[in-house]
PDB file of N, CA and C in Angstrom:
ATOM      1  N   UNK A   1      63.389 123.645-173.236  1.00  0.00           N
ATOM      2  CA  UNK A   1      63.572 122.216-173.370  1.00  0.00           C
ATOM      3  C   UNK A   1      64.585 121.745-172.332  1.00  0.00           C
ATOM      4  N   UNK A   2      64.183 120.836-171.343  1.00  0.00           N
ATOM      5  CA  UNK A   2      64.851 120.401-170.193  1.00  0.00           C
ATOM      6  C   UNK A   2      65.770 118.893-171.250  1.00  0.00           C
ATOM      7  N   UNK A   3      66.933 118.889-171.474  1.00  0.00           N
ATOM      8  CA  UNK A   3      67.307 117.894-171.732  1.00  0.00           C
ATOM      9  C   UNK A   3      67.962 116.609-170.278  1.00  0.00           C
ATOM     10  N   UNK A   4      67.767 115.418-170.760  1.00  0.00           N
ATOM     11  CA  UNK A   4      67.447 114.510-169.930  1.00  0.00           C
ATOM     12  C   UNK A   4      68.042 113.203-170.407  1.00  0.00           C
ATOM     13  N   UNK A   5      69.339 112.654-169.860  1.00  0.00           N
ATOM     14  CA  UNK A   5      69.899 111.392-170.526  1.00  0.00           C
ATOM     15  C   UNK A   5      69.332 110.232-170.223  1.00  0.00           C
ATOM     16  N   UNK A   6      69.246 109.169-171.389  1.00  0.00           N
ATOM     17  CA  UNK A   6      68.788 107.949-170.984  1.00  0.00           C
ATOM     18  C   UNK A   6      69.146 107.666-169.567  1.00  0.00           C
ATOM     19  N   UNK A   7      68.247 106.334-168.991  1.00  0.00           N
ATOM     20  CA  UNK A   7      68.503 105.682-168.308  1.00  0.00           C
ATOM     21  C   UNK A   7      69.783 104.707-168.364  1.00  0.00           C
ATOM     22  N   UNK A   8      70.538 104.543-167.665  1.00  0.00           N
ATOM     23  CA  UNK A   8      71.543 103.867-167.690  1.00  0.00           C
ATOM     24  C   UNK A   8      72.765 104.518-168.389  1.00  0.00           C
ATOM     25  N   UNK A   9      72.474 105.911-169.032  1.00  0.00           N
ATOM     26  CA  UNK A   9      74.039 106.615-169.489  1.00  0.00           C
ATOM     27  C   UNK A   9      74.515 107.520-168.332  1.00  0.00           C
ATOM     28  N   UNK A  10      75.530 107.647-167.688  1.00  0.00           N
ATOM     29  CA  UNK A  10      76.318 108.285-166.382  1.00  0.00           C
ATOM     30  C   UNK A  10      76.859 109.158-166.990  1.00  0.00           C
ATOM     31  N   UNK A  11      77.287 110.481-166.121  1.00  0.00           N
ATOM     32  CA  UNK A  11      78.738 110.590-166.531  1.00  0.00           C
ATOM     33  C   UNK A  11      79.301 111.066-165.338  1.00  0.00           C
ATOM     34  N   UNK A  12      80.758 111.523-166.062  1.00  0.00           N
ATOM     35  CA  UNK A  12      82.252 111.666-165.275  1.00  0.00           C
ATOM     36  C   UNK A  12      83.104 112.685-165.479  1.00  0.00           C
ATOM     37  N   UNK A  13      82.907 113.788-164.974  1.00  0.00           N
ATOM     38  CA  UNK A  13      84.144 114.963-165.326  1.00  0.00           C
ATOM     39  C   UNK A  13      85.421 113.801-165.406  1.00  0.00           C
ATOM     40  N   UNK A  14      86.027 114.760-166.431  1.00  0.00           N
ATOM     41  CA  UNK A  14      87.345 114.113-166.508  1.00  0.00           C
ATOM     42  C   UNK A  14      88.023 115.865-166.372  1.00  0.00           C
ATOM     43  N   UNK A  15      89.785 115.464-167.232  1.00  0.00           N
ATOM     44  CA  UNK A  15      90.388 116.567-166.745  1.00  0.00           C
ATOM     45  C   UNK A  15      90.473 117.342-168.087  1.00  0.00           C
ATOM     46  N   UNK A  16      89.723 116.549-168.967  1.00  0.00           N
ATOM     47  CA  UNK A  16      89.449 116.965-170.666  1.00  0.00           C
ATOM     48  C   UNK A  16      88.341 117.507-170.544  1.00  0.00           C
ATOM     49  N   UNK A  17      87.390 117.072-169.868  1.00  0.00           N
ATOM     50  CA  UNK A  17      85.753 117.675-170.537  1.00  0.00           C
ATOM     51  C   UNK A  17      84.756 116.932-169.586  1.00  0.00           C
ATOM     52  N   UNK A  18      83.997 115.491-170.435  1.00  0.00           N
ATOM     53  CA  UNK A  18      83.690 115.049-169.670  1.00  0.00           C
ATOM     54  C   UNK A  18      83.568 114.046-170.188  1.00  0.00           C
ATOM     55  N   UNK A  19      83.304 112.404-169.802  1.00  0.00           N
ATOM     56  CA  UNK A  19      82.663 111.265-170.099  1.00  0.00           C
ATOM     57  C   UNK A  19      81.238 110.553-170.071  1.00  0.00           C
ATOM     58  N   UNK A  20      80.576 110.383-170.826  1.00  0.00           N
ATOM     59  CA  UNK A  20      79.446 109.636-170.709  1.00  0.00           C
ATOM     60  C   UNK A  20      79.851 108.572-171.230  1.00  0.00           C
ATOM     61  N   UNK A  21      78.639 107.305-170.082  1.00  0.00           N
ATOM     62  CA  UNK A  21      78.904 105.971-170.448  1.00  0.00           C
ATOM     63  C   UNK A  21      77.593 105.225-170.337  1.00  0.00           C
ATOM     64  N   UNK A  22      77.333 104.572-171.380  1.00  0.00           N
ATOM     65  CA  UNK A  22      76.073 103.762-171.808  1.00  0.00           C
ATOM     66  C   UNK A  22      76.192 102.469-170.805  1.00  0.00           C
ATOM     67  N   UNK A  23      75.877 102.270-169.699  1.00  0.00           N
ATOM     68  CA  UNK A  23      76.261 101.147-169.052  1.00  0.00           C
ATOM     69  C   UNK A  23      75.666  99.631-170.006  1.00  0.00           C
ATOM     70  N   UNK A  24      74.085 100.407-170.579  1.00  0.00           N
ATOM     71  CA  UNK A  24      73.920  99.283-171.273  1.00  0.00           C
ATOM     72  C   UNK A  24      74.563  98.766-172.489  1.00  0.00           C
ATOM     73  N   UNK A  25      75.448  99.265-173.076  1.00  0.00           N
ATOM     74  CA  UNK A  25      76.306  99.270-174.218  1.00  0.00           C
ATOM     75  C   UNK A  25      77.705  98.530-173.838  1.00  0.00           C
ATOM     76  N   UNK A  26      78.038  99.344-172.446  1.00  0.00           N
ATOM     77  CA  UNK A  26      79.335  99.641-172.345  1.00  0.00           C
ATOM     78  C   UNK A  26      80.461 100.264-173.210  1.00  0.00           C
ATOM     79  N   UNK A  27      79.817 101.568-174.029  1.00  0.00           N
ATOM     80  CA  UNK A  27      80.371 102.544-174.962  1.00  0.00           C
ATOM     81  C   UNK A  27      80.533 104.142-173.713  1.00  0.00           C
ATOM     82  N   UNK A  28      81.616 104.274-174.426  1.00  0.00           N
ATOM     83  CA  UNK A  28      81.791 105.581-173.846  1.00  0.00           C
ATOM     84  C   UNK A  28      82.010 106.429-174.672  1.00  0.00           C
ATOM     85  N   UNK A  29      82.188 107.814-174.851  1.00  0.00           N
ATOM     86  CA  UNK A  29      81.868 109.058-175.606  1.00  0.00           C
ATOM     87  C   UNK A  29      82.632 110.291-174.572  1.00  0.00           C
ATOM     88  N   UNK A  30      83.511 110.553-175.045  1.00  0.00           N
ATOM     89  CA  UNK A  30      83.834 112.033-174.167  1.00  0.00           C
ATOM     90  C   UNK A  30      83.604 113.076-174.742  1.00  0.00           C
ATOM     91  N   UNK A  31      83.453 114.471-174.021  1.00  0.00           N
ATOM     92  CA  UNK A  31      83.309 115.559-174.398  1.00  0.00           C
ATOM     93  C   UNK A  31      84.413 116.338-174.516  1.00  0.00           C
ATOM     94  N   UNK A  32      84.269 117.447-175.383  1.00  0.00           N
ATOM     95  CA  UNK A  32      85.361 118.799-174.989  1.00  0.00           C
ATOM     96  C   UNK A  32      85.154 119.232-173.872  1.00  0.00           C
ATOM     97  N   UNK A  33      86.001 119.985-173.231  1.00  0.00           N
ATOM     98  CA  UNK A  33      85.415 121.193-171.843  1.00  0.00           C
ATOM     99  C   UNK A  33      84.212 122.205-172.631  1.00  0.00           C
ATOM    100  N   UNK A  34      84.034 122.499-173.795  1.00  0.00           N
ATOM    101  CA  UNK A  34      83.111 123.332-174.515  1.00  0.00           C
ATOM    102  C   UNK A  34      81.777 122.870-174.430  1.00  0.00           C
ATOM    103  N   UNK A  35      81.616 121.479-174.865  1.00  0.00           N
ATOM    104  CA  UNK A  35      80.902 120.750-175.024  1.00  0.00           C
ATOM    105  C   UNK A  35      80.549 120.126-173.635  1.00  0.00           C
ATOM    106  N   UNK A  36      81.173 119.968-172.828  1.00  0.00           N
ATOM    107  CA  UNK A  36      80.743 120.156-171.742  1.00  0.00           C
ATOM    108  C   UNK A  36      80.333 120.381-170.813  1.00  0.00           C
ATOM    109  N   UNK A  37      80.463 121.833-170.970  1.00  0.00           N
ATOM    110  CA  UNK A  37      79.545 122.974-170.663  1.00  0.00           C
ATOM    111  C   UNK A  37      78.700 123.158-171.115  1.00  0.00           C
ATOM    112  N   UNK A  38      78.160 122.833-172.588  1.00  0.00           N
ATOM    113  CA  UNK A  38      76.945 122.685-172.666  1.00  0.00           C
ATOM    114  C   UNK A  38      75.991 121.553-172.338  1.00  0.00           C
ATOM    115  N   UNK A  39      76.475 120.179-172.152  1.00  0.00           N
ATOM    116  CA  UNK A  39      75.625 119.439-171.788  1.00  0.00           C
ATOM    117  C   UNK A  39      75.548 119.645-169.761  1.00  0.00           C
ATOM    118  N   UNK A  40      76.755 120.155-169.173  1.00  0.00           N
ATOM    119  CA  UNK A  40      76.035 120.657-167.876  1.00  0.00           C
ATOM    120  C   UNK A  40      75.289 121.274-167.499  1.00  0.00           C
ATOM    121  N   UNK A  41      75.079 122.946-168.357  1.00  0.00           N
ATOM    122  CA  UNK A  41      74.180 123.524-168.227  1.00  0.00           C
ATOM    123  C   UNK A  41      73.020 123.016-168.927  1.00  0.00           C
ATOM    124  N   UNK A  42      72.209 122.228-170.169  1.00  0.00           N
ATOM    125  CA  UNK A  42      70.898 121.831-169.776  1.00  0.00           C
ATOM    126  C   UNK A  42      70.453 120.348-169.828  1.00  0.00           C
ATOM    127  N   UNK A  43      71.759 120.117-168.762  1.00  0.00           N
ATOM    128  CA  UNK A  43      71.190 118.588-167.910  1.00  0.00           C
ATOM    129  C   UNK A  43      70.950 119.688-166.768  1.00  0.00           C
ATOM    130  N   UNK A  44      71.611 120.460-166.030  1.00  0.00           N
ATOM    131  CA  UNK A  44      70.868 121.606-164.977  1.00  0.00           C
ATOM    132  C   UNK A  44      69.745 121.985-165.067  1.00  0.00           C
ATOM    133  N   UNK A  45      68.794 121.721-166.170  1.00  0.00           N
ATOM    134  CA  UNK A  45      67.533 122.693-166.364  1.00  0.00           C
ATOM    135  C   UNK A  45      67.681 124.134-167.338  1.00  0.00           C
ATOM    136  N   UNK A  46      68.609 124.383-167.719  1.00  0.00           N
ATOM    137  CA  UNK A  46      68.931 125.556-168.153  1.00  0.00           C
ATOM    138  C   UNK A  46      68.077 125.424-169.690  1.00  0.00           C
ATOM    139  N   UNK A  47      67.497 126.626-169.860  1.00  0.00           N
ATOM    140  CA  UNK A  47      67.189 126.632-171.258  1.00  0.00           C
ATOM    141  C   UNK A  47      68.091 126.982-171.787  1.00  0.00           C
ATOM    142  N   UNK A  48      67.731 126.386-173.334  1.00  0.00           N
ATOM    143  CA  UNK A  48      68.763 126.827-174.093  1.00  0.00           C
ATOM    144  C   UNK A  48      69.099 128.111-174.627  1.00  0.00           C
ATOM    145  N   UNK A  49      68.398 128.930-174.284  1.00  0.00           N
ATOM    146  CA  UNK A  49      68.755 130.179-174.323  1.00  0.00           C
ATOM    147  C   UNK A  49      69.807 130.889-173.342  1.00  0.00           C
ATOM    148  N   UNK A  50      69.699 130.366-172.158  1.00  0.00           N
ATOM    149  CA  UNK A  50      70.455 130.521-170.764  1.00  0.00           C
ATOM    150  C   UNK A  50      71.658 130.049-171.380  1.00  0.00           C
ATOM    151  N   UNK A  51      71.597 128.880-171.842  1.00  0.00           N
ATOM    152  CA  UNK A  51      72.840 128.046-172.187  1.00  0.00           C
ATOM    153  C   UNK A  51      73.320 128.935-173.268  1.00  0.00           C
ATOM    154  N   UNK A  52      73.175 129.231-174.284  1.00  0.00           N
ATOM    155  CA  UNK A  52      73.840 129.946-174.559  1.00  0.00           C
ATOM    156  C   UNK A  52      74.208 131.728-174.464  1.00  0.00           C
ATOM    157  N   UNK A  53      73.767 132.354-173.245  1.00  0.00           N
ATOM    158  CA  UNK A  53      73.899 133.749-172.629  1.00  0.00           C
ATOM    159  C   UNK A  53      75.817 132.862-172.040  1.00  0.00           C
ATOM    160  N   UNK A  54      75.050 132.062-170.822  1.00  0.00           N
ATOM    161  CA  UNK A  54      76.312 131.193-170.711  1.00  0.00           C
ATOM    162  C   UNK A  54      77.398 131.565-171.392  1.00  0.00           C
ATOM    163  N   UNK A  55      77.214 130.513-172.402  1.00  0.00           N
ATOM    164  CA  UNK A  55      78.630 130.505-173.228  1.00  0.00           C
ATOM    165  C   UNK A  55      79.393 131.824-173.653  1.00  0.00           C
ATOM    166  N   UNK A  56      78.319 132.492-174.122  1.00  0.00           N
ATOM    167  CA  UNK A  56      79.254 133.921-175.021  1.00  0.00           C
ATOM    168  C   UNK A  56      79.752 134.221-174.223  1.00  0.00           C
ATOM    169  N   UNK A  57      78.890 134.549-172.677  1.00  0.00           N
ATOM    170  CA  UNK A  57      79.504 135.387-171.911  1.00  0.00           C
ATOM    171  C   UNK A  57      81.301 134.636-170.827  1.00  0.00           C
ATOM    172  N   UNK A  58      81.502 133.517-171.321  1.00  0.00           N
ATOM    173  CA  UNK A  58      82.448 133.040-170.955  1.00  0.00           C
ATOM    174  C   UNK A  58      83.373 132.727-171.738  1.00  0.00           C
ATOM    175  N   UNK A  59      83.064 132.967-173.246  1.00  0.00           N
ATOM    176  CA  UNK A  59      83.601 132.628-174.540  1.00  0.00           C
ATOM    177  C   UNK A  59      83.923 133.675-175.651  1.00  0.00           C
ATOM    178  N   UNK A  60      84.656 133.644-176.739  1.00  0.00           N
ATOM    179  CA  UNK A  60      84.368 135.035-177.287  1.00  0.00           C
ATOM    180  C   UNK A  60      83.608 134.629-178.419  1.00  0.00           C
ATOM    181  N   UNK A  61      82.984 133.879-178.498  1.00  0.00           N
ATOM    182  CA  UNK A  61      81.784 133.620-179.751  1.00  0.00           C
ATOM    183  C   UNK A  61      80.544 134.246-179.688  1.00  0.00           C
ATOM    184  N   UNK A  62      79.492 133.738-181.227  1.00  0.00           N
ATOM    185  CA  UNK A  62      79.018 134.506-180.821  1.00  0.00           C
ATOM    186  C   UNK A  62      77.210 133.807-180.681  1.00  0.00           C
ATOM    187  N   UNK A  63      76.073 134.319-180.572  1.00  0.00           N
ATOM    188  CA  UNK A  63      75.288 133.377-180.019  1.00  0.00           C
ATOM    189  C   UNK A  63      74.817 132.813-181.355  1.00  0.00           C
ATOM    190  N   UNK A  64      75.093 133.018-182.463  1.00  0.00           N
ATOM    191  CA  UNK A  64      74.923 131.849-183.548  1.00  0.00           C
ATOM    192  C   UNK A  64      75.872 130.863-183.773  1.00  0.00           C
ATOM    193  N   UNK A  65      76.861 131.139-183.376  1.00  0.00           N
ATOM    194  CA  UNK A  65      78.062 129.975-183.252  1.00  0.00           C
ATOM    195  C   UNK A  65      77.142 128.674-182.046  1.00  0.00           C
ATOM    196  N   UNK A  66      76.975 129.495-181.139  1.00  0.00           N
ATOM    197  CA  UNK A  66      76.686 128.511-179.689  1.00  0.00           C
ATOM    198  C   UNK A  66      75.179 127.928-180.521  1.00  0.00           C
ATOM    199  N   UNK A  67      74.206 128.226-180.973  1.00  0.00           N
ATOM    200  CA  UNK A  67      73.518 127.995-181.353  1.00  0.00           C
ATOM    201  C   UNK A  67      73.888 126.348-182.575  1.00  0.00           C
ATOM    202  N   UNK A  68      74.385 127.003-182.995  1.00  0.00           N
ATOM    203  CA  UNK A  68      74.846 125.697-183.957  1.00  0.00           C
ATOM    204  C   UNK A  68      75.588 124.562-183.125  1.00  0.00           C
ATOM    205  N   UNK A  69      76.520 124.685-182.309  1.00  0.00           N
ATOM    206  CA  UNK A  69      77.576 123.945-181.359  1.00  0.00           C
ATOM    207  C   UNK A  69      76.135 123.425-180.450  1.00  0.00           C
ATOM    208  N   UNK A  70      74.981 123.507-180.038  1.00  0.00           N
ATOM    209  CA  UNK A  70      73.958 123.378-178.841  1.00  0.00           C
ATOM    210  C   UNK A  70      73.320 122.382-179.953  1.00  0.00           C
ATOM    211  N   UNK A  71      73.130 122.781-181.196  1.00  0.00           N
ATOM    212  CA  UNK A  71      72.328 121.964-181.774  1.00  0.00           C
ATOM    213  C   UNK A  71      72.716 120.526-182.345  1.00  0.00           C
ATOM    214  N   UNK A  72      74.448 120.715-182.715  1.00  0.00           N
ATOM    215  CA  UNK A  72      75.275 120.027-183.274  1.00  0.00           C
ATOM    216  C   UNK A  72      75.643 118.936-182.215  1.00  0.00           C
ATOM    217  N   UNK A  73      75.752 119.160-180.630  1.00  0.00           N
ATOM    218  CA  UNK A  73      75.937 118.225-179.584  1.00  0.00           C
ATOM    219  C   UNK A  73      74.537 117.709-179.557  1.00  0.00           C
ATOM    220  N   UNK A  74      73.349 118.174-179.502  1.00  0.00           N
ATOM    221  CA  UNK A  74      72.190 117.450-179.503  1.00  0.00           C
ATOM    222  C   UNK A  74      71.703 116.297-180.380  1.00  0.00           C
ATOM    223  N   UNK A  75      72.204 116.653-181.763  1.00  0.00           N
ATOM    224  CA  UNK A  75      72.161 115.671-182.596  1.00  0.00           C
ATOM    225  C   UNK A  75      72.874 114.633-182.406  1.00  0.00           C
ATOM    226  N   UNK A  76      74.012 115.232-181.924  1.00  0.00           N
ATOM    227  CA  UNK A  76      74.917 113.856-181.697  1.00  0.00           C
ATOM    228  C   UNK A  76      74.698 112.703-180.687  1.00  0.00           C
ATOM    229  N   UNK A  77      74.453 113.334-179.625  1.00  0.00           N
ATOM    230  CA  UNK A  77      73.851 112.750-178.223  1.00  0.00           C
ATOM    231  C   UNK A  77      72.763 112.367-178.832  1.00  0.00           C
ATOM    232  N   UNK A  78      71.784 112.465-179.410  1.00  0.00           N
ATOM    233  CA  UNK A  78      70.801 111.665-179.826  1.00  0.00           C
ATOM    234  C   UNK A  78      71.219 110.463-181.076  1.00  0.00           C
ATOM    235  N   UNK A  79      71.863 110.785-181.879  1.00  0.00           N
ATOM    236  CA  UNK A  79      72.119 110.021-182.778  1.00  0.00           C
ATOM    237  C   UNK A  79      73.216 108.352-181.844  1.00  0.00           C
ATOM    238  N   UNK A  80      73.363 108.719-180.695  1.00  0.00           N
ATOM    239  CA  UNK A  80      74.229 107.714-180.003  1.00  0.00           C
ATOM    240  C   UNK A  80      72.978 107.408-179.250  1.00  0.00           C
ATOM    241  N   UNK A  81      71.915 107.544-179.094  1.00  0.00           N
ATOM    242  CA  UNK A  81      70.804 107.559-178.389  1.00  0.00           C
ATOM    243  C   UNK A  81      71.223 107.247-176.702  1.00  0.00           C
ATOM    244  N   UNK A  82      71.800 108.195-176.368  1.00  0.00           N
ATOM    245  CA  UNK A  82      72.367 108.674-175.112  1.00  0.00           C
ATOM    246  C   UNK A  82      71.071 109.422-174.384  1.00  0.00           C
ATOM    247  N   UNK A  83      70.378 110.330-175.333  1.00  0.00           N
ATOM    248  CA  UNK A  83      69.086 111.090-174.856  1.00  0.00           C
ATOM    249  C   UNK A  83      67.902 110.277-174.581  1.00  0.00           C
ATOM    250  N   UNK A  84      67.322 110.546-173.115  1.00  0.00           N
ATOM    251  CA  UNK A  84      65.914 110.090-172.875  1.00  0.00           C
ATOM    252  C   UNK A  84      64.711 110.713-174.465  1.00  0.00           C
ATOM    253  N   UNK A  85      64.216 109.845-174.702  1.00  0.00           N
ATOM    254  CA  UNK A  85      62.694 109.974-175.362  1.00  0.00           C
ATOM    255  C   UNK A  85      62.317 111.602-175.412  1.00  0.00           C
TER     256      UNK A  85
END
């Protein structure tokens, strides 16, 4: 699953994580650096499986943790309807 943000939401490394911004809203939403890393790697194309090899291997969790944290940012990003269709 290639995830893919609406039209009109940007974002912005910050020195926390990162920022997305709904231009059509004008709402913003920041990330953790955790959470950040996961929405870089699959706005990259990365499956989510990649995405989370990723994480463990940079993290000391474990791939059901990342699994839940991948699913738990997805919901959220959708529930702000930040996510393309």
């Amino acid at each position: 699953m290639t995830m893919t943000l609406r039209p009109g939401v940007v974002t912005a490394d910050t020195e926390y994580g990162m920022a997305l911004l709904d231009q059509n809203s004008g709402e913003y939403f920041t990330l953790n650096p955790t959470a950040a890393l996961i929405v870089r790697t699959l706005l990259d194309g990365t499956s989510r499986q990649q995405a989370v090899t990723t994480l463990t291997d940079r993290y000391d969790v474990t791939a059901e943790q990342v699994q839940e944290d991948i699913t738990r940012i997805l919901q959220e990003l959708h529930a702000a309807r930040l996510l393309a269709a």
